[in-house]
N, C-alpha and C. Protein backbone atom coordinates (compact mmCIF):
# COMPACT_ATOMS: atom_id res chain seq x y z
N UNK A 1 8.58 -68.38 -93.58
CA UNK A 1 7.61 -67.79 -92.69
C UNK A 1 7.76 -66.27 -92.69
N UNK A 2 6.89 -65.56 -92.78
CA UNK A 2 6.97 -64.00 -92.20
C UNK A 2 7.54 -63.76 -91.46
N UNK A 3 8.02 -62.36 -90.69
CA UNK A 3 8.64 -61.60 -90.29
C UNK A 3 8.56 -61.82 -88.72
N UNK A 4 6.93 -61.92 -88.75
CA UNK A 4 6.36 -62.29 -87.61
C UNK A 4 6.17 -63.73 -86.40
N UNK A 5 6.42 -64.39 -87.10
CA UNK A 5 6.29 -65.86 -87.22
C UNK A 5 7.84 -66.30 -87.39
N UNK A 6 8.51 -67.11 -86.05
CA UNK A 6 10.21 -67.19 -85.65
C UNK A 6 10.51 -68.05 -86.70
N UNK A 7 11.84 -68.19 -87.29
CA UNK A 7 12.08 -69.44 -87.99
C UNK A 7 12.94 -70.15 -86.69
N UNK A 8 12.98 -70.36 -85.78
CA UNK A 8 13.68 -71.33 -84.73
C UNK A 8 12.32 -71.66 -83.87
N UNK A 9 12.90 -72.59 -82.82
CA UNK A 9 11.61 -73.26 -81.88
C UNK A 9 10.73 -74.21 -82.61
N UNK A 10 9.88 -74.19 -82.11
CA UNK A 10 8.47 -74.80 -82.54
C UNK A 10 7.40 -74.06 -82.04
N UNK A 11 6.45 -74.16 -82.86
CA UNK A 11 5.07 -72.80 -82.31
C UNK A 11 3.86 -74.30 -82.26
N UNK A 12 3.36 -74.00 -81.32
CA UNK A 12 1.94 -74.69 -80.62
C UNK A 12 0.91 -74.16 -81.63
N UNK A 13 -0.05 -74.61 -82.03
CA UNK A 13 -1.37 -73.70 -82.04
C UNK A 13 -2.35 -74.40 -81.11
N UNK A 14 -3.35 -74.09 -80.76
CA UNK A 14 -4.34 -74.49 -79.69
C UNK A 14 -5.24 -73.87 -80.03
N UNK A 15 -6.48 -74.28 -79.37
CA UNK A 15 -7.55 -73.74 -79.41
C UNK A 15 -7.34 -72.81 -78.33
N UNK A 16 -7.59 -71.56 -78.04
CA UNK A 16 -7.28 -70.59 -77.37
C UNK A 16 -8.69 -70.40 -75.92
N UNK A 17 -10.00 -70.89 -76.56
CA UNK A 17 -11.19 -70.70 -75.69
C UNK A 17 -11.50 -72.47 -75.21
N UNK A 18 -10.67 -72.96 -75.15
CA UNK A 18 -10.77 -74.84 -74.84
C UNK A 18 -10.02 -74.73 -73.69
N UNK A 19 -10.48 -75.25 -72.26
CA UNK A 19 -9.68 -75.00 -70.66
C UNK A 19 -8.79 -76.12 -70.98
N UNK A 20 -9.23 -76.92 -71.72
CA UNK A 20 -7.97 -78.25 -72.03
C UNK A 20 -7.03 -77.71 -72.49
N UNK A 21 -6.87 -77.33 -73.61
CA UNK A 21 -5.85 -76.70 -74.49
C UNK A 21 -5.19 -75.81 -73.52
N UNK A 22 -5.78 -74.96 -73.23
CA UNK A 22 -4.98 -73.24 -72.37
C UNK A 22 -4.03 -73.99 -71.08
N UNK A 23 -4.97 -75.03 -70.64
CA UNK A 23 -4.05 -76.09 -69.83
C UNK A 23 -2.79 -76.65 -69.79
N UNK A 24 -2.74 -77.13 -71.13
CA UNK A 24 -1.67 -77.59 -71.90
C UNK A 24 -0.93 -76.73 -71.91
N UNK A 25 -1.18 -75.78 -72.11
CA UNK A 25 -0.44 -74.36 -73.26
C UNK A 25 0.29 -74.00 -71.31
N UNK A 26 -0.39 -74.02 -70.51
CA UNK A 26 0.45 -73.13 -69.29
C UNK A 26 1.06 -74.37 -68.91
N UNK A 27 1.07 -75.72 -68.84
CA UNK A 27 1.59 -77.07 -68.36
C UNK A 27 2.90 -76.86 -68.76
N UNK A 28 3.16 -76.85 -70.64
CA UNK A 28 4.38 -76.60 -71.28
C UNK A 28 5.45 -75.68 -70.62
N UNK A 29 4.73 -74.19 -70.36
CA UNK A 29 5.56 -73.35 -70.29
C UNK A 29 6.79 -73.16 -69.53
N UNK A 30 6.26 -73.82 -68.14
CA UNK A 30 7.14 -74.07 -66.94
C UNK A 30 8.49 -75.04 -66.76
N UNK A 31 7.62 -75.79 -68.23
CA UNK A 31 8.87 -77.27 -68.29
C UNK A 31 9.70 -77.05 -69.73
N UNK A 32 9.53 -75.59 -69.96
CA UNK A 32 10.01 -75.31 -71.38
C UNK A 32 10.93 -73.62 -71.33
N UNK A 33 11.84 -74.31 -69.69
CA UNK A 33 12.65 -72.82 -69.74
C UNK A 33 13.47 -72.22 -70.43
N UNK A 34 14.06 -73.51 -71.96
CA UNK A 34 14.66 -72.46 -73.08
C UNK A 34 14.24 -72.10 -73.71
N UNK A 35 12.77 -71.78 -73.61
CA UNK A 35 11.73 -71.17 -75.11
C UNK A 35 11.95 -71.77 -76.21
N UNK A 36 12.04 -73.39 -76.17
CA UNK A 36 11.97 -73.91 -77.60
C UNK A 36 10.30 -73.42 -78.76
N UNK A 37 9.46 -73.25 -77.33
CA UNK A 37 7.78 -73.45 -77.96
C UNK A 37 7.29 -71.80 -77.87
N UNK A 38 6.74 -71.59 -78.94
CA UNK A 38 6.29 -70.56 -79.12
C UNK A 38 4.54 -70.47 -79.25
N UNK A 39 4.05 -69.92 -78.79
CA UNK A 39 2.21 -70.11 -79.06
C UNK A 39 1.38 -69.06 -79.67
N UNK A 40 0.25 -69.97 -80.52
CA UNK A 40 -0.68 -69.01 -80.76
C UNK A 40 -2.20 -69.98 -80.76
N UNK A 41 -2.85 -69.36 -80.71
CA UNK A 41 -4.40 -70.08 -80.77
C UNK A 41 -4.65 -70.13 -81.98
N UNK A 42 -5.60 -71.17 -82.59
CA UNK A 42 -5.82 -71.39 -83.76
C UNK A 42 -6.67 -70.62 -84.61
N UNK A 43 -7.23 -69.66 -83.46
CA UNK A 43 -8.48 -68.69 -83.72
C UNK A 43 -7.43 -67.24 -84.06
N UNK A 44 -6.22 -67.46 -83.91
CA UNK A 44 -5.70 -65.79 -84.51
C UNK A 44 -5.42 -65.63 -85.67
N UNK A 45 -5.13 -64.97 -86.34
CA UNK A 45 -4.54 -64.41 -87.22
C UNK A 45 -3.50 -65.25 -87.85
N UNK A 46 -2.25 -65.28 -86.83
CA UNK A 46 -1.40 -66.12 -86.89
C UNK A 46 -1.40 -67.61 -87.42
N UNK A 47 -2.68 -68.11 -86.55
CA UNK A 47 -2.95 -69.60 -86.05
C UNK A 47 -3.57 -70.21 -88.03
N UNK A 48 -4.49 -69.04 -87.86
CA UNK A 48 -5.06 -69.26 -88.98
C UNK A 48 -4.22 -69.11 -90.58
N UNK A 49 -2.95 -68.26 -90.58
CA UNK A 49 -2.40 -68.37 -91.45
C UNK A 49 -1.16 -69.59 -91.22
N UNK A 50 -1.04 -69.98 -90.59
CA UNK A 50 -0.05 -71.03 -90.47
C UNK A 50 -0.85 -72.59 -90.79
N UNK A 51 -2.21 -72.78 -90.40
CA UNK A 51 -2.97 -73.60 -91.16
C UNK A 51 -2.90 -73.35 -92.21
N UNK A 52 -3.16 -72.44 -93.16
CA UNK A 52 -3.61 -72.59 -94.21
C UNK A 52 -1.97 -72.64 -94.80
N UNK A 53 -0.42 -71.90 -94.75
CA UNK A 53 -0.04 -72.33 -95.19
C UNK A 53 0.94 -73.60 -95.10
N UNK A 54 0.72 -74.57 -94.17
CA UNK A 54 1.19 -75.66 -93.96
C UNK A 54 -0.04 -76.84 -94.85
N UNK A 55 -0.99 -76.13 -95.56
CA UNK A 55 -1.96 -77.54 -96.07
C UNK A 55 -2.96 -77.78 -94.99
N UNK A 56 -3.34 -77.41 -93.61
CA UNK A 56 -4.04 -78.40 -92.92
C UNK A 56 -5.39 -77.55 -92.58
N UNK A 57 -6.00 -76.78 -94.20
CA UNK A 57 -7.19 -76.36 -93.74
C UNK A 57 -8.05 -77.22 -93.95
N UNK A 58 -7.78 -78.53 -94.39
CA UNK A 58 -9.45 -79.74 -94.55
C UNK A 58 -8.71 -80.42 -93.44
N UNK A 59 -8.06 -80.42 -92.50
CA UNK A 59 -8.05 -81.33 -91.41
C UNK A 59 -8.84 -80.88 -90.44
N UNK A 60 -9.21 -82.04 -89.50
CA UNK A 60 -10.32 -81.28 -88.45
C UNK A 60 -9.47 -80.82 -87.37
N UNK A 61 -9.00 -79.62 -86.92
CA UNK A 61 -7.76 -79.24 -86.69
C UNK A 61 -8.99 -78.79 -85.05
N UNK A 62 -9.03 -79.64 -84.07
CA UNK A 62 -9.94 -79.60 -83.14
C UNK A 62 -9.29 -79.15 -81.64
N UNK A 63 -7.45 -79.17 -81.85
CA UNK A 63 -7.06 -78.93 -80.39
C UNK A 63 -5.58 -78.31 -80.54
N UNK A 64 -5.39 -79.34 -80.37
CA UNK A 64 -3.46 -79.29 -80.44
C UNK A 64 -2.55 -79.40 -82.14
N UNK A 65 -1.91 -77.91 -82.37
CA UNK A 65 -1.04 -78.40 -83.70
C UNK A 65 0.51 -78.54 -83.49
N UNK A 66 1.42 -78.58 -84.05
CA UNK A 66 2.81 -78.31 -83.65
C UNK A 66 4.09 -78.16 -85.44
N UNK A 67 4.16 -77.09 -85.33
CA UNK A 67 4.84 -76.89 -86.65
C UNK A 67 6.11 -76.48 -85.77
N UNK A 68 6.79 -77.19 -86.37
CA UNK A 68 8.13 -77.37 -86.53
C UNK A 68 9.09 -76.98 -87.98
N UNK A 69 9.78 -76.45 -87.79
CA UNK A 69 10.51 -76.14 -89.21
C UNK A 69 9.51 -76.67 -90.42
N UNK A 70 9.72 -77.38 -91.44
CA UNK A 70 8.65 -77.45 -92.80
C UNK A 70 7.66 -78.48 -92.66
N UNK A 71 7.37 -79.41 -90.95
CA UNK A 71 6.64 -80.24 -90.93
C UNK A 71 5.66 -79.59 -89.79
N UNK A 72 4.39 -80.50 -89.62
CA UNK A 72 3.23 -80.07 -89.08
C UNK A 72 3.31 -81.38 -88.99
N UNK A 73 2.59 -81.20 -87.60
CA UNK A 73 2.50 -82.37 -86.54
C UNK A 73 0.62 -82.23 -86.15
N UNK A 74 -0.36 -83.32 -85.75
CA UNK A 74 -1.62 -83.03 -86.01
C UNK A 74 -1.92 -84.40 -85.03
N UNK A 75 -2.76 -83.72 -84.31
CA UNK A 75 -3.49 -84.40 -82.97
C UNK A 75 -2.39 -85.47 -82.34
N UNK A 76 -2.43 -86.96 -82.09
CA UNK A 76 -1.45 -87.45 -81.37
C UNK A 76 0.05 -87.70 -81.94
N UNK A 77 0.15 -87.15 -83.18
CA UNK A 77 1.38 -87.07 -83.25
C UNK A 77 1.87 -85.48 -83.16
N UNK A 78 1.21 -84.78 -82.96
CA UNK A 78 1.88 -83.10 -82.30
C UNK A 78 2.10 -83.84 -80.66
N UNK A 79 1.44 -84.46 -80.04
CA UNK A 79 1.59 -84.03 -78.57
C UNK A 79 2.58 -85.22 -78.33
N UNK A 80 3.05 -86.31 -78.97
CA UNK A 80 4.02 -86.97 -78.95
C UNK A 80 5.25 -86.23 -79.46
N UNK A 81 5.23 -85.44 -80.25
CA UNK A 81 6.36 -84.81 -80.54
C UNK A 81 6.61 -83.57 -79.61
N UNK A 82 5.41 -82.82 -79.25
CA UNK A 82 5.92 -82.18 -78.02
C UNK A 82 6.69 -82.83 -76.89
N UNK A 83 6.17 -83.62 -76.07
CA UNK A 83 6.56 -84.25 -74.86
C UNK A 83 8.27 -85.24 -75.68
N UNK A 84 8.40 -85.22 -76.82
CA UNK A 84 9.78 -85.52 -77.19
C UNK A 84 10.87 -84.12 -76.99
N UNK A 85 10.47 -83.35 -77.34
CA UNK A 85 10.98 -82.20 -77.26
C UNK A 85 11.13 -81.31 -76.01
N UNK A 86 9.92 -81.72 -75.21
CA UNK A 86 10.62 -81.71 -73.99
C UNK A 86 11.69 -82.41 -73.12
N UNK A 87 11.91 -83.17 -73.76
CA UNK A 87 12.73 -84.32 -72.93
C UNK A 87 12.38 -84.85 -71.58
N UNK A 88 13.12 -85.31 -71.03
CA UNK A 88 13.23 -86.08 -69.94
C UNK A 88 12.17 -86.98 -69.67
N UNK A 89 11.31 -86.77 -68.50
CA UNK A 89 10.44 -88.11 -68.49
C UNK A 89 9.23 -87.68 -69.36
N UNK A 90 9.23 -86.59 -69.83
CA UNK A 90 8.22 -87.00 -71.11
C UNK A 90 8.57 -87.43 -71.96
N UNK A 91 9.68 -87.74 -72.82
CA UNK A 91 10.41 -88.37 -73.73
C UNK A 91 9.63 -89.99 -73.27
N UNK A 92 9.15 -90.28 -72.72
CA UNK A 92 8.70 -91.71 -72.21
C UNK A 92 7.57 -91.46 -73.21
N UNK A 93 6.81 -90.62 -73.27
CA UNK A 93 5.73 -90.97 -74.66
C UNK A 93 6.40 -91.15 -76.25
N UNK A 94 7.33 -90.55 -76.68
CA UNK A 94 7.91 -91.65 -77.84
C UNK A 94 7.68 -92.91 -78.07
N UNK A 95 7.59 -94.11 -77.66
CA UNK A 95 7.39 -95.18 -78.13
C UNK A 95 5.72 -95.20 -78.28
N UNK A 96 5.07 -94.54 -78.18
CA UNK A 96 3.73 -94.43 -78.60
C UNK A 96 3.24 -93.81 -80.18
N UNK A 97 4.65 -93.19 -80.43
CA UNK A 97 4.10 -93.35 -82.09
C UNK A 97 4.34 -94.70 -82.70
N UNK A 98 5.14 -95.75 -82.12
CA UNK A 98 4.92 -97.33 -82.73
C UNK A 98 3.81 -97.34 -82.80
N UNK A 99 2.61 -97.06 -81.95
CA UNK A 99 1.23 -97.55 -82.14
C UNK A 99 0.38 -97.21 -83.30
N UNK A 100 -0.34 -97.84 -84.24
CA UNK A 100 -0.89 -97.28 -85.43
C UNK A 100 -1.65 -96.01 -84.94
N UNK A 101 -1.43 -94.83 -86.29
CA UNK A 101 -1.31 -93.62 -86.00
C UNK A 101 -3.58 -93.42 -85.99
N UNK A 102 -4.19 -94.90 -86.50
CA UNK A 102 -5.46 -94.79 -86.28
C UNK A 102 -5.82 -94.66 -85.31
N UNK A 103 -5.17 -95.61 -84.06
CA UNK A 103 -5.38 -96.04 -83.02
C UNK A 103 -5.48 -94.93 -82.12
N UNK A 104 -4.18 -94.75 -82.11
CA UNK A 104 -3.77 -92.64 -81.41
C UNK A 104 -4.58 -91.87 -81.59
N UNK A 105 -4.86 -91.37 -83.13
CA UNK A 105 -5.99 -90.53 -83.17
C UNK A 105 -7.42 -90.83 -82.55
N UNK A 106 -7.93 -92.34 -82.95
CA UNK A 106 -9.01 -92.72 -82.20
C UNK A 106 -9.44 -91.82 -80.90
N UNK A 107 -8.49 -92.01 -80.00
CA UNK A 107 -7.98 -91.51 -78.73
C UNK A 107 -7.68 -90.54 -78.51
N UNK A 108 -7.44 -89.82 -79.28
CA UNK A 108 -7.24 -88.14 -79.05
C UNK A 108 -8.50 -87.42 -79.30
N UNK A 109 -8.81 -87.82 -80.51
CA UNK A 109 -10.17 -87.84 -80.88
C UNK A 109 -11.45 -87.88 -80.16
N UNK A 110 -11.81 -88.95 -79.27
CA UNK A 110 -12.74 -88.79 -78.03
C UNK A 110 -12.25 -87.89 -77.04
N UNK A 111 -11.05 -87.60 -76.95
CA UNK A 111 -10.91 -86.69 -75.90
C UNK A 111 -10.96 -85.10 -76.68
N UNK A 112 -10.72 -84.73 -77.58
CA UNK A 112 -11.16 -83.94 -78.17
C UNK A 112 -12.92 -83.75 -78.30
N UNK A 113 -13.66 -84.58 -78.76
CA UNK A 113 -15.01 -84.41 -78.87
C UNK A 113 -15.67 -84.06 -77.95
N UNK A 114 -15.34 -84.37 -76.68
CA UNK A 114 -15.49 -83.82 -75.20
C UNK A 114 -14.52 -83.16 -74.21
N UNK A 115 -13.89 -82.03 -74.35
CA UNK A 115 -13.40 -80.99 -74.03
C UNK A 115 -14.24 -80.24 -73.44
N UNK A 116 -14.76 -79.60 -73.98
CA UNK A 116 -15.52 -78.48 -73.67
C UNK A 116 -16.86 -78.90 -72.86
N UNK A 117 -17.48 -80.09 -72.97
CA UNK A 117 -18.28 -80.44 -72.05
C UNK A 117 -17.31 -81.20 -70.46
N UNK A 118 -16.03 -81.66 -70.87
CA UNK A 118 -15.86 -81.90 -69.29
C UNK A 118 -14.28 -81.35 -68.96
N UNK A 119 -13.79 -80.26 -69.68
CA UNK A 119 -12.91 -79.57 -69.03
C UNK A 119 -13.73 -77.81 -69.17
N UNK A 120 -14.62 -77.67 -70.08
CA UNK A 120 -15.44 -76.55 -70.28
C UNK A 120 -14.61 -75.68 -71.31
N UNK A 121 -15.34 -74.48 -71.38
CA UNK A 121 -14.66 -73.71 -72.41
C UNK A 121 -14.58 -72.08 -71.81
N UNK A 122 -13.72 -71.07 -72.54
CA UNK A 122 -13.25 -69.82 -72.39
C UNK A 122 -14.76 -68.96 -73.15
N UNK A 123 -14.98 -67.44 -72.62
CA UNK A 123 -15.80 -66.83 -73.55
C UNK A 123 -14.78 -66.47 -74.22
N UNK A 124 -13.38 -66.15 -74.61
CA UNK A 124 -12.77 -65.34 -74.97
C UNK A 124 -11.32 -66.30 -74.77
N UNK A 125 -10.13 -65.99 -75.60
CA UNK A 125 -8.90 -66.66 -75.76
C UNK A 125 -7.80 -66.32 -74.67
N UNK A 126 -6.88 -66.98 -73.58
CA UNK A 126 -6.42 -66.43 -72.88
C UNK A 126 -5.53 -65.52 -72.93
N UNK A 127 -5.05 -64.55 -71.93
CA UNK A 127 -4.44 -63.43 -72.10
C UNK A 127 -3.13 -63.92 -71.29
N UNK A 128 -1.45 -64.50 -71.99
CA UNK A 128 -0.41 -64.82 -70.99
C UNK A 128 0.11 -63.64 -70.49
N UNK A 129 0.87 -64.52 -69.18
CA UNK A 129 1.17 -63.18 -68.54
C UNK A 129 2.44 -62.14 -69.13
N UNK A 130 3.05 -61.60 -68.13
CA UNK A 130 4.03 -60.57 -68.83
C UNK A 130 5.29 -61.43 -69.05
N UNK A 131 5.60 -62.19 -68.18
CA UNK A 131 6.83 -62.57 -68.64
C UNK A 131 6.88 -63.72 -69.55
N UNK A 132 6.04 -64.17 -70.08
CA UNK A 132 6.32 -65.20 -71.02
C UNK A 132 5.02 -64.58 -72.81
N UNK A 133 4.68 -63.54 -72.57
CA UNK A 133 3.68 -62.88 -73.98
C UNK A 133 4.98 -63.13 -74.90
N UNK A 134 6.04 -62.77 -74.71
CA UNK A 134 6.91 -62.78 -76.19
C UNK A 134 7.05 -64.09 -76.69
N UNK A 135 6.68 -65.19 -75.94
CA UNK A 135 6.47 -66.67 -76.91
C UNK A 135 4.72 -66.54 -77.74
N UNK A 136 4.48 -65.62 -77.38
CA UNK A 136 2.92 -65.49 -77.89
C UNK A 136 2.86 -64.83 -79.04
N UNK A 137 2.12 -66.09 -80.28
CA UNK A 137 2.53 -65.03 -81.68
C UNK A 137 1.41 -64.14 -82.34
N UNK A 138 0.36 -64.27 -81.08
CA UNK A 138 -0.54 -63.53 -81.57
C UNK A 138 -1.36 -62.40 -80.77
C-alpha cells in the first residue's frame, strides 16, 4: 500500500453521501477505541484506488467494503467480518457466514437497493470530527 494508506488495522470504505453507511461508519467508531478501523468513502481518491487495486472494480461495490491486510471483504461478508473484529457481542454475527454467501448477499442486497430512499442520502460526503479525522484516509 502507499505511504498514505496504513499497513495495520483495517480500513472501511463506504459510501460517504448514503445516511446508512455514514451511520455505520459513526456506530463503529465508539465501539472501536483501539483504532483497529480506519475510513474512507468509496467516492475518494483513496476509496477509489484501493478498489481498483484490490480487483473489485466490476463488483457492484454499493455500500460497505473492508480490506484487511491482502484480502477484501464485499457486502455481507465485510460487515460479518467487521462485527468479528469488533468482538464481544458482535462476534455473535460470525456464525452467519455458515449461511450460503447467496443467501447473505440476497439480503444485503435489498437493503442496499433501498438506502437512499428509506435512510436518504448526503449532498456531499461527511466531514468527521476532530478527534477521530486521523482514522480518515481521505
Amino acid at each position: 500500500m502507499s505511504e498514505d494508506i496504513p499497513d495495520d488495522g483495517a480500513i472501511v470504505l463506504f459510501d460517504g453521501v448514503c445516511n446508512l453507511c455514514t451511520g455505520f461508519v459513526q456506530f463503529l467508531i465508539p465501539r472501536d477505541p483501539d483504532g483497529v478501523f480506519y475510513f474512507a468513502s468509496l467516492q475518494s481518491d483513496v476509496g477509489e484506488r484501493l478498489v481498483a487495486e484490490y480487483g473489485l472494480d466490476d463488483h457492484d461495490l454499493d455500500s460497505i467494503v473492508l480490506i484487511e491486510g491482502n484480502s477484501a471483504y464485499v457486502k455481507s461478508a465485510a460487515v460479518i467480518r467487521i462485527a468479528s473484529l469488533l468482538g464481544g457481542i458482535y462476534a455473535l454475527a460470525r456464525p452467519l457466514r455458515l449461511l450460503p454467501q447467496r443467501l447473505r448477499n440476497w439480503g444485503y442486497d435489498v437493503v442496499a437497493a433501498n438506502r437512499y430512499r428509506v435512510w436518504g442520502k448526503k449532498d456531499q460526503c461527511m466531514m468527521p470530527s476532530e478527534d477521530v479525522r486521523s482514522r480518515f484516509l481521505d
